[in-house]
N, C-alpha and C. Protein backbone atom coordinates (compact mmCIF):
# COMPACT_ATOMS: atom_id res chain seq x y z
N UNK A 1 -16.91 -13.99 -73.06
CA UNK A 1 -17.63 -15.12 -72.58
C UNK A 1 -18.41 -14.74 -71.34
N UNK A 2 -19.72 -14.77 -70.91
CA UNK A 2 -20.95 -14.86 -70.16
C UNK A 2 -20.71 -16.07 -69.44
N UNK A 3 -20.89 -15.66 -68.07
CA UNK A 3 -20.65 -16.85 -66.83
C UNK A 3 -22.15 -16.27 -66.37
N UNK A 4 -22.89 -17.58 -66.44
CA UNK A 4 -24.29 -17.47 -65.36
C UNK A 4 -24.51 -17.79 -64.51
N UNK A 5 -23.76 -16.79 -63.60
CA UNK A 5 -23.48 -17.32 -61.89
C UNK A 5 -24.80 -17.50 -60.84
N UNK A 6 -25.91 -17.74 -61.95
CA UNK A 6 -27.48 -18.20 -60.90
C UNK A 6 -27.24 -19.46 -61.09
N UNK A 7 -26.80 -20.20 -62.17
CA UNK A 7 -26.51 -21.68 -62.54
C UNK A 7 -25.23 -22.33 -61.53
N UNK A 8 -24.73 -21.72 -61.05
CA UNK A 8 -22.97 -21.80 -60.10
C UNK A 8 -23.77 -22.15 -58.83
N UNK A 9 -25.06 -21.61 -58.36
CA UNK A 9 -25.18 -21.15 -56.91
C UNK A 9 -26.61 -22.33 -56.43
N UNK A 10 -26.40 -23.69 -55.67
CA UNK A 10 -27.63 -24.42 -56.11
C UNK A 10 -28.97 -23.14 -55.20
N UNK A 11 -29.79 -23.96 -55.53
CA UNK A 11 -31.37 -23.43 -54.67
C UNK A 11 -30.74 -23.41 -53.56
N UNK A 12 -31.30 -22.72 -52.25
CA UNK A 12 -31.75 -23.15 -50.77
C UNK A 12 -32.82 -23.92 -50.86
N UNK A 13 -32.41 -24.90 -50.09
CA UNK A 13 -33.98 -25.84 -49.87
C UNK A 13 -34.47 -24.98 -48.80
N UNK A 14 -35.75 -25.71 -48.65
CA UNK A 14 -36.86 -24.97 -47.68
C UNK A 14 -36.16 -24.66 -46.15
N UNK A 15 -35.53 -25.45 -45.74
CA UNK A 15 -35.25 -25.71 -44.52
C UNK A 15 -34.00 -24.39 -43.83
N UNK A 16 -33.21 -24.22 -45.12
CA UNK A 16 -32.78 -23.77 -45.05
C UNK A 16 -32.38 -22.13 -45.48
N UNK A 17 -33.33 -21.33 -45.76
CA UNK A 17 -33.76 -20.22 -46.23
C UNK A 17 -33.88 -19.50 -45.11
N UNK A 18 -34.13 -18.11 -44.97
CA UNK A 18 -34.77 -17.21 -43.94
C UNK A 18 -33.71 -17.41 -42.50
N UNK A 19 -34.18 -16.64 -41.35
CA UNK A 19 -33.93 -16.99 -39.91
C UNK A 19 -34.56 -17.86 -39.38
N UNK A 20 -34.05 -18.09 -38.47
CA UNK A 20 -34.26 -19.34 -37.26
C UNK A 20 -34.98 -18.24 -36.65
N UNK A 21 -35.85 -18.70 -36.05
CA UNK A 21 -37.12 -18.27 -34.48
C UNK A 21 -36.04 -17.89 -33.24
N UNK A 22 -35.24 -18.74 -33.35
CA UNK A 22 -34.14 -18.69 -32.52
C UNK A 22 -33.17 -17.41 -32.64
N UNK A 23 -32.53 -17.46 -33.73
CA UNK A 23 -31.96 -15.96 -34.34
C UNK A 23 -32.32 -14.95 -33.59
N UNK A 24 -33.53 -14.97 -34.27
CA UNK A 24 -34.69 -13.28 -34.14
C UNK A 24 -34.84 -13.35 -32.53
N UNK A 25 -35.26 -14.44 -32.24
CA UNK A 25 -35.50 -13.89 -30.35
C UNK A 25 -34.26 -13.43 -29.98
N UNK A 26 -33.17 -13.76 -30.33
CA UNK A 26 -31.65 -13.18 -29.83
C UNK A 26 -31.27 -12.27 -29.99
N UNK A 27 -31.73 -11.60 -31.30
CA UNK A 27 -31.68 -9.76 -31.70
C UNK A 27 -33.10 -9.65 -31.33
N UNK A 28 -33.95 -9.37 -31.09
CA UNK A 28 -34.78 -9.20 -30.06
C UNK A 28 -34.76 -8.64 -28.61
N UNK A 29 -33.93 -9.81 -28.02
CA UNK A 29 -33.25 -9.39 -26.54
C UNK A 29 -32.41 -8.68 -26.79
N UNK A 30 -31.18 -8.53 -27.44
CA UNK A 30 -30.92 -7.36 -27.64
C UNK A 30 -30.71 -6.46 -27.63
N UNK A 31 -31.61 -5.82 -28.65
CA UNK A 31 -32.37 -4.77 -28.96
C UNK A 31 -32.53 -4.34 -27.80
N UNK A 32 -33.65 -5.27 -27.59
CA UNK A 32 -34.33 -4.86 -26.05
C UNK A 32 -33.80 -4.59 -24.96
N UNK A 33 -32.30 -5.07 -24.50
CA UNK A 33 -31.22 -4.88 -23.73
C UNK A 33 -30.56 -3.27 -23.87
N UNK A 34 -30.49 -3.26 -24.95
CA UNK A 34 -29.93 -2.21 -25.62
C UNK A 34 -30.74 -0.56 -24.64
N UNK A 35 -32.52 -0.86 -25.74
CA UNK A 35 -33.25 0.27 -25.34
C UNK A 35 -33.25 0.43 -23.56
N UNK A 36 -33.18 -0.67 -22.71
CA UNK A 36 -33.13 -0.24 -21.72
C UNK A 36 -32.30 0.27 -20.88
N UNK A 37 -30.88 0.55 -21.79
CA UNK A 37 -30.07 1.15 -21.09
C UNK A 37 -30.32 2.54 -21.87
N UNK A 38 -30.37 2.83 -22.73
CA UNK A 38 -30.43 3.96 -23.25
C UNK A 38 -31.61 5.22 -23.59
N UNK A 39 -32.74 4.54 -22.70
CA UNK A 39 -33.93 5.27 -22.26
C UNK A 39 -33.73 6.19 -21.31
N UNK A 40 -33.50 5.41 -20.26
CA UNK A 40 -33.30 6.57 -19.24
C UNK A 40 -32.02 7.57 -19.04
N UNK A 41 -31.08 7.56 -20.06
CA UNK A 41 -30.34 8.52 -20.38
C UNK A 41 -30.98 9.66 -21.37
N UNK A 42 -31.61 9.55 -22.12
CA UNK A 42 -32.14 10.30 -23.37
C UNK A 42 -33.38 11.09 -22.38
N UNK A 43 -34.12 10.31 -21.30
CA UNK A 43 -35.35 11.25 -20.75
C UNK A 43 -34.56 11.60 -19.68
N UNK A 44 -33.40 11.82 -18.92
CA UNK A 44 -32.47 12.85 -18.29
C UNK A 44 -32.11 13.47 -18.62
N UNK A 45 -31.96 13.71 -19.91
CA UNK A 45 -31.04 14.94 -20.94
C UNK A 45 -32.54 15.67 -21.40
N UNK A 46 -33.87 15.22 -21.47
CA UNK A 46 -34.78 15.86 -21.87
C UNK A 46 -35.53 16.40 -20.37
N UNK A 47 -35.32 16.06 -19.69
CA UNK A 47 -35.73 17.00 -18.63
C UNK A 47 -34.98 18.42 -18.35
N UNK A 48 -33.45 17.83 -18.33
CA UNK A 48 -32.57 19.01 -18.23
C UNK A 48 -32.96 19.98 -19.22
N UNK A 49 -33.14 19.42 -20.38
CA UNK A 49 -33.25 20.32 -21.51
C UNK A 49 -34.48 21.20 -21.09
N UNK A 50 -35.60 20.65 -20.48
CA UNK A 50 -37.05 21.36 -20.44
C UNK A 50 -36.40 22.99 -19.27
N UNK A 51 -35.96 21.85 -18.30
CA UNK A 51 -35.44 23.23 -16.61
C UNK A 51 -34.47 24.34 -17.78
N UNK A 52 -33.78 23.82 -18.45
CA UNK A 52 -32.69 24.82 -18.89
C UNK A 52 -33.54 26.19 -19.61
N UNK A 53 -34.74 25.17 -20.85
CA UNK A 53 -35.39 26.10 -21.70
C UNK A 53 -35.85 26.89 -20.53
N UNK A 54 -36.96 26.90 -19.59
CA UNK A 54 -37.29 27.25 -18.60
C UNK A 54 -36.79 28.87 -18.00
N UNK A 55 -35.65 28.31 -17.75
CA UNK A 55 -34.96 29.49 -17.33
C UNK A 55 -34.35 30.27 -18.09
N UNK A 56 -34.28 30.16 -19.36
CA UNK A 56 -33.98 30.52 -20.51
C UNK A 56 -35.12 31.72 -20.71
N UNK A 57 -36.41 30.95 -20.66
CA UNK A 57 -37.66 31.82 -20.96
C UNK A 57 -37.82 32.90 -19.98
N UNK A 58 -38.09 32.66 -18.51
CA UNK A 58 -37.99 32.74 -17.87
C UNK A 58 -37.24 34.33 -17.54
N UNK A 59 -36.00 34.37 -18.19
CA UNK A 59 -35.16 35.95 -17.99
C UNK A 59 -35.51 36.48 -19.29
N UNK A 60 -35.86 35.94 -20.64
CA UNK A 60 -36.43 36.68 -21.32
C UNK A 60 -37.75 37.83 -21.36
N UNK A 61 -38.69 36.36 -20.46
CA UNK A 61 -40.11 37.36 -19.80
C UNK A 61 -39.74 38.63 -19.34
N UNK A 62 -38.78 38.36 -18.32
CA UNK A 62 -38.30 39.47 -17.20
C UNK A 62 -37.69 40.67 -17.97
N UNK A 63 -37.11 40.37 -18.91
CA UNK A 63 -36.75 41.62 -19.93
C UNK A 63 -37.85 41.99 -20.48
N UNK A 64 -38.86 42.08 -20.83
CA UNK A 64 -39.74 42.01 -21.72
C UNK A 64 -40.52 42.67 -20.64
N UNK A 65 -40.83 42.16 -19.52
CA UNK A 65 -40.95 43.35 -18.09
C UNK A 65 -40.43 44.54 -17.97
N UNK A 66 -39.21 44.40 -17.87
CA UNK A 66 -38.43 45.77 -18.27
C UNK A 66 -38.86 47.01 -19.32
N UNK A 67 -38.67 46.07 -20.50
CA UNK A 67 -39.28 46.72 -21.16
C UNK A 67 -40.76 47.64 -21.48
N UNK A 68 -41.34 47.00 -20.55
CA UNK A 68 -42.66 47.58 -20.02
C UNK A 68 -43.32 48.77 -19.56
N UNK A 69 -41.96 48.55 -18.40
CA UNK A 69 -41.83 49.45 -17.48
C UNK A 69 -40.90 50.63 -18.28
N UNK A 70 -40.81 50.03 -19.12
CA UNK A 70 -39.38 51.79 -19.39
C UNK A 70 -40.61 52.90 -20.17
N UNK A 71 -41.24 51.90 -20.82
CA UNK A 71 -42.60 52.65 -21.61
C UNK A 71 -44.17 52.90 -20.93
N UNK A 72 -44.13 52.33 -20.08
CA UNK A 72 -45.43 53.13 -18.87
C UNK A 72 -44.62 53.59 -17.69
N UNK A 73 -43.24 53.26 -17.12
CA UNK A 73 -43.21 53.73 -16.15
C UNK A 73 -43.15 53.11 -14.33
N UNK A 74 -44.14 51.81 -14.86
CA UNK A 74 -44.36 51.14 -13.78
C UNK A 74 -44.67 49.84 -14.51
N UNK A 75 -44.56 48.69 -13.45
CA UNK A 75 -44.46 47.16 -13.86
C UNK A 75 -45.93 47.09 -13.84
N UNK A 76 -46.15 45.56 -14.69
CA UNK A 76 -47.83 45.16 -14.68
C UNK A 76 -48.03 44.94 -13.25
N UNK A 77 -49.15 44.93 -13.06
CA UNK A 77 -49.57 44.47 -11.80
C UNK A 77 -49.70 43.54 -11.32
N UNK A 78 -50.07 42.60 -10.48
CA UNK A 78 -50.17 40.97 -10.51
C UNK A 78 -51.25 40.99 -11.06
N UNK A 79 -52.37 41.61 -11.13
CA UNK A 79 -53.78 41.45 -11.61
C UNK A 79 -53.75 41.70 -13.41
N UNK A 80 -53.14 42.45 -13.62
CA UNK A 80 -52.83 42.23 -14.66
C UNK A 80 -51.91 41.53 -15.31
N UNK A 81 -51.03 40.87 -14.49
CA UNK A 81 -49.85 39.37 -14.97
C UNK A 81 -48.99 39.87 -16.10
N UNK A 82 -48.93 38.54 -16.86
CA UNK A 82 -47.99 38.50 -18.30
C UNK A 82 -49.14 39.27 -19.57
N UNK A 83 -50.06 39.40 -19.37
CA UNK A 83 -50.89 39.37 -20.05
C UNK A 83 -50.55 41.10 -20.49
N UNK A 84 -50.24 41.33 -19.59
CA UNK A 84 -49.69 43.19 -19.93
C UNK A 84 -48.97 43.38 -20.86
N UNK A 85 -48.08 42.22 -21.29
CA UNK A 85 -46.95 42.13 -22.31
C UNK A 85 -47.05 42.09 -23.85
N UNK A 86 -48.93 41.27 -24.02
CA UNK A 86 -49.68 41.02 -25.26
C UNK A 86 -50.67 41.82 -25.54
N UNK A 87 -51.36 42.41 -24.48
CA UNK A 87 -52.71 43.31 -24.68
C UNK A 87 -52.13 44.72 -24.52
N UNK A 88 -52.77 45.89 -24.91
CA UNK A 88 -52.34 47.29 -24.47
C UNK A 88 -52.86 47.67 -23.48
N UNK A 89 -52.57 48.21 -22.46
CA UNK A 89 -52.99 48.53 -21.01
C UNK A 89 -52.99 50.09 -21.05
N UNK A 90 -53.02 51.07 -21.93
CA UNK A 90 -52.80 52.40 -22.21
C UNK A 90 -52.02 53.02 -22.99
N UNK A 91 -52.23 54.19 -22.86
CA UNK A 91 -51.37 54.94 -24.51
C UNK A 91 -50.41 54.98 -24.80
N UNK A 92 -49.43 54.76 -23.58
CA UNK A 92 -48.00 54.78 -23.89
C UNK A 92 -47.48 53.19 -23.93
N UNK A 93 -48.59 52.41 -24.26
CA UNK A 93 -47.99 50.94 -24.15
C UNK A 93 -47.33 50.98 -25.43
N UNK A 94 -46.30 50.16 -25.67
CA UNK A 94 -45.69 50.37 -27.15
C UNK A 94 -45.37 48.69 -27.79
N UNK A 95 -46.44 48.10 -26.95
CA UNK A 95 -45.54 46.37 -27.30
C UNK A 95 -46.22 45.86 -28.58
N UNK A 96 -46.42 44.76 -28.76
CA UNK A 96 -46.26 44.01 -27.76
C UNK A 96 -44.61 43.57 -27.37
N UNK A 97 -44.76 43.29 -26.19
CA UNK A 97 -43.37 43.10 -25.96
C UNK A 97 -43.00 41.52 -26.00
N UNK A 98 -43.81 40.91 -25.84
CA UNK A 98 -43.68 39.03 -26.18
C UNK A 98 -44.09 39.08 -27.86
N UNK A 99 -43.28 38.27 -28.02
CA UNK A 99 -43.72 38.43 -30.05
C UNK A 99 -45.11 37.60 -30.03
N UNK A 100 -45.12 36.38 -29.06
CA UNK A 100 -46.39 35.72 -29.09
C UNK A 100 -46.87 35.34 -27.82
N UNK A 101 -48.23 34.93 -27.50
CA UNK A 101 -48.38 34.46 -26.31
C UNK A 101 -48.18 33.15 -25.72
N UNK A 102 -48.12 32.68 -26.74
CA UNK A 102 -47.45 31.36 -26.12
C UNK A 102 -46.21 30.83 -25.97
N UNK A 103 -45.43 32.00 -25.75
CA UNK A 103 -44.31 32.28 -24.90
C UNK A 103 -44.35 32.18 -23.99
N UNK A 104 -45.60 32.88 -23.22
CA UNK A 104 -45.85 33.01 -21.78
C UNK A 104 -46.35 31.49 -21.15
N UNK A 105 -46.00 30.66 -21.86
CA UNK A 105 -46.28 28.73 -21.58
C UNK A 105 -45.11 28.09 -21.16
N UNK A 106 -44.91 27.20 -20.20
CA UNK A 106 -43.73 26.80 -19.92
C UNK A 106 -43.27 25.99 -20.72
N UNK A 107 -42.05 24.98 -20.69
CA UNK A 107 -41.99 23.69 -21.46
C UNK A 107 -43.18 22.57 -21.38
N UNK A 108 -43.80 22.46 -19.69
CA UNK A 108 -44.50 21.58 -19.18
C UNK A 108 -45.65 21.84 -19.57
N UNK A 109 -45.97 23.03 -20.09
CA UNK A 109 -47.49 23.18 -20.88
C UNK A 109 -48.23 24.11 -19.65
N UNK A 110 -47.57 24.78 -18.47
CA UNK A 110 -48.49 25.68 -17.65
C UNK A 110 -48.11 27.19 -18.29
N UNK A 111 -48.55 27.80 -17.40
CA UNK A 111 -48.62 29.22 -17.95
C UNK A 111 -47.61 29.84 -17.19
N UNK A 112 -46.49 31.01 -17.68
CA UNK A 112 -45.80 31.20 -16.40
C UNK A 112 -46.57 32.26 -15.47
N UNK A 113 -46.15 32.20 -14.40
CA UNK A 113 -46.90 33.42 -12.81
C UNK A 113 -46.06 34.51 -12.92
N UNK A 114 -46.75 35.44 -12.61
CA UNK A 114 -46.04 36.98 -12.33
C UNK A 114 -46.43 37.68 -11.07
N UNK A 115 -45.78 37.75 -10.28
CA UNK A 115 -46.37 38.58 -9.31
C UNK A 115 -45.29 39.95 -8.89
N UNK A 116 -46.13 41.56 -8.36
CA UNK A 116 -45.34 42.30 -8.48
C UNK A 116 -45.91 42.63 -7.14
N UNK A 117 -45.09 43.04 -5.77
CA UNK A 117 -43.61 42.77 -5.74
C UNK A 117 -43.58 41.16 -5.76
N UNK A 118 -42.36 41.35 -6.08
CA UNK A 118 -41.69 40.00 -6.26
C UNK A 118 -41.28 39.66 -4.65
N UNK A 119 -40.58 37.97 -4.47
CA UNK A 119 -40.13 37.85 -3.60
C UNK A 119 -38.57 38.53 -3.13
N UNK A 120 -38.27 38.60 -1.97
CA UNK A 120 -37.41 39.28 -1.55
C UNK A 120 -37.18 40.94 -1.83
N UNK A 121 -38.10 41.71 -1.87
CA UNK A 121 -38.39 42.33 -2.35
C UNK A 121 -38.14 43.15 -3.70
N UNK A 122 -38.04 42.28 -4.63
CA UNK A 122 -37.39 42.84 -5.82
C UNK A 122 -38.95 43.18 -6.41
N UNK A 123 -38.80 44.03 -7.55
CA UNK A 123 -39.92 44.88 -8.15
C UNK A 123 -41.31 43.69 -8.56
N UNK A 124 -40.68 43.11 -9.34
CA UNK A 124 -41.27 41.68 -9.57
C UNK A 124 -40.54 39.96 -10.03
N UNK A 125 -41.46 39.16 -10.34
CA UNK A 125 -41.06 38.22 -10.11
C UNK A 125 -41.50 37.29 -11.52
N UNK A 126 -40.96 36.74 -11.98
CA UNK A 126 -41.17 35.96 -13.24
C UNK A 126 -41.03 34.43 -12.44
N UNK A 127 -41.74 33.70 -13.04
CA UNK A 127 -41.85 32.36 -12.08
C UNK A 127 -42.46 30.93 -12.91
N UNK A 128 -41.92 29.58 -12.94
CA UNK A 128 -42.75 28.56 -13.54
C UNK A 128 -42.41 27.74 -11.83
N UNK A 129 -43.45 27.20 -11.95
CA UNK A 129 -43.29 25.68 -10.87
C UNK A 129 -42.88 24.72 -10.98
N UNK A 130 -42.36 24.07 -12.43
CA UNK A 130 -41.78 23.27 -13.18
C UNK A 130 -42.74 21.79 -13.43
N UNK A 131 -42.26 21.05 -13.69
CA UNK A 131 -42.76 20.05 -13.98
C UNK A 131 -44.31 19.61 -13.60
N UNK A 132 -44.18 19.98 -12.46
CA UNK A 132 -45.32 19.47 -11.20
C UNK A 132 -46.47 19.94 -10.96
N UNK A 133 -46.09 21.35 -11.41
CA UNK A 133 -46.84 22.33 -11.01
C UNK A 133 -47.13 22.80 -9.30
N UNK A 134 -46.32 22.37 -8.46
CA UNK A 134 -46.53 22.41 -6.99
C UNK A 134 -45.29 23.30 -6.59
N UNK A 135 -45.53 24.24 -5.97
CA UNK A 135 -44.48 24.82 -5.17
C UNK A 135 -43.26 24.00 -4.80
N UNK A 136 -41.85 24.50 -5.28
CA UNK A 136 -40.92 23.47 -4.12
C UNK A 136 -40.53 22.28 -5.08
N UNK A 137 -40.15 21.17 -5.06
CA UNK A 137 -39.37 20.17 -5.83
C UNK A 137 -38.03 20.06 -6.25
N UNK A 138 -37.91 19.64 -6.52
CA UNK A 138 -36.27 18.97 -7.00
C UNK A 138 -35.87 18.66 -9.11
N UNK A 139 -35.25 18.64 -9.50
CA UNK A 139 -34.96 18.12 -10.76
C UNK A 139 -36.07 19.00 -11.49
N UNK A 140 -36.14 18.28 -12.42
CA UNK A 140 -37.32 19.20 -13.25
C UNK A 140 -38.74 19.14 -12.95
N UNK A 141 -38.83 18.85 -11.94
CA UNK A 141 -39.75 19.67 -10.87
C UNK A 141 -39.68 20.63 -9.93
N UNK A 142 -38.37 21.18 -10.30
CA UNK A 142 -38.06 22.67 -9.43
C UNK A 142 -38.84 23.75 -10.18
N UNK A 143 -39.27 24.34 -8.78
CA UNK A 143 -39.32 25.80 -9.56
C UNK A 143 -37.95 26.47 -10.26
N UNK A 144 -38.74 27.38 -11.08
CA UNK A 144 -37.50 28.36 -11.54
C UNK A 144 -38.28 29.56 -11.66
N UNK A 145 -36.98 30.64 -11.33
CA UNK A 145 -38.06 32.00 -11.23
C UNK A 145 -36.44 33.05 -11.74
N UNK A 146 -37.33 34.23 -12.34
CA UNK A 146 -36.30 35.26 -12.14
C UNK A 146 -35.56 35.71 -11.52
N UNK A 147 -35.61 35.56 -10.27
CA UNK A 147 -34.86 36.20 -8.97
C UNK A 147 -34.20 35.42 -8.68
């Protein structure tokens, strides 16, 4: 025996169909309550994430320096930068030693700095400015450098 449980169940009248205006503004706020607590946790964990990649890159360059130097002998120059790492600078260059150049880009979209000597006098110096691009800052607007 067949039970036609559309016949069991009357209509909704008009009135009573759908959400209330009322409803929806209440998941609405919400929602909206919701995203504002959980925004500015998600873009704190993505800054950290940018400083971390950063310095991540950052000691890779500096190997990749190394590596430079074991095959000419001597570090790029500042005049010649990162750029020593992608182009051949002479016969015994053996790189490239960055697989690509846009490696040599920070998270923040600048380019990283090289200068040789480095500060404190170490041979050289691998370097981003972070966020800001300005010398100096705090959070992920610190610099980060090899040294």
């Amino acid at each position: 025996m067949l039970i036609n449980t559309t016949q069991d169940r009357p209509e909704p009248r008009g009135d009573q169909a759908g959400f209330s205006l009322v409803e929806l503004l209440v998941v609405l706020a919400i929602i909206g309550m919701i995203a504002t607590m959980v925004t500015p946790q998600v873009l704190g964990y993505l800054g950290r994430a940018k400083g971390e990649t950063a310095r991540i890159q950052v000691k890779n360059i500096a190997q990749a320096v190394e590596l430079y130097y074991l095959d000419l002998g001597a570090y790029p120059t500042t005049q010649q930068g990162l750029q020593a790492l992608v182009q051949p600078t002479g016969p015994a260059w053996r790189g490239p030693y960055v697989r690509d150049a846009r490696g040599l880009t920070d998270p923040w979209g600048h380019a990283y700095l090289y200068r040789s000597p480095g500060a404190a006098g170490t041979p050289f110096e691998v370097y981003s400015l972070g966020a800001d691009g300005k010398a100096g800052g705090s959070g992920d607007q610190a610099d980060v450098a090899s040294n």
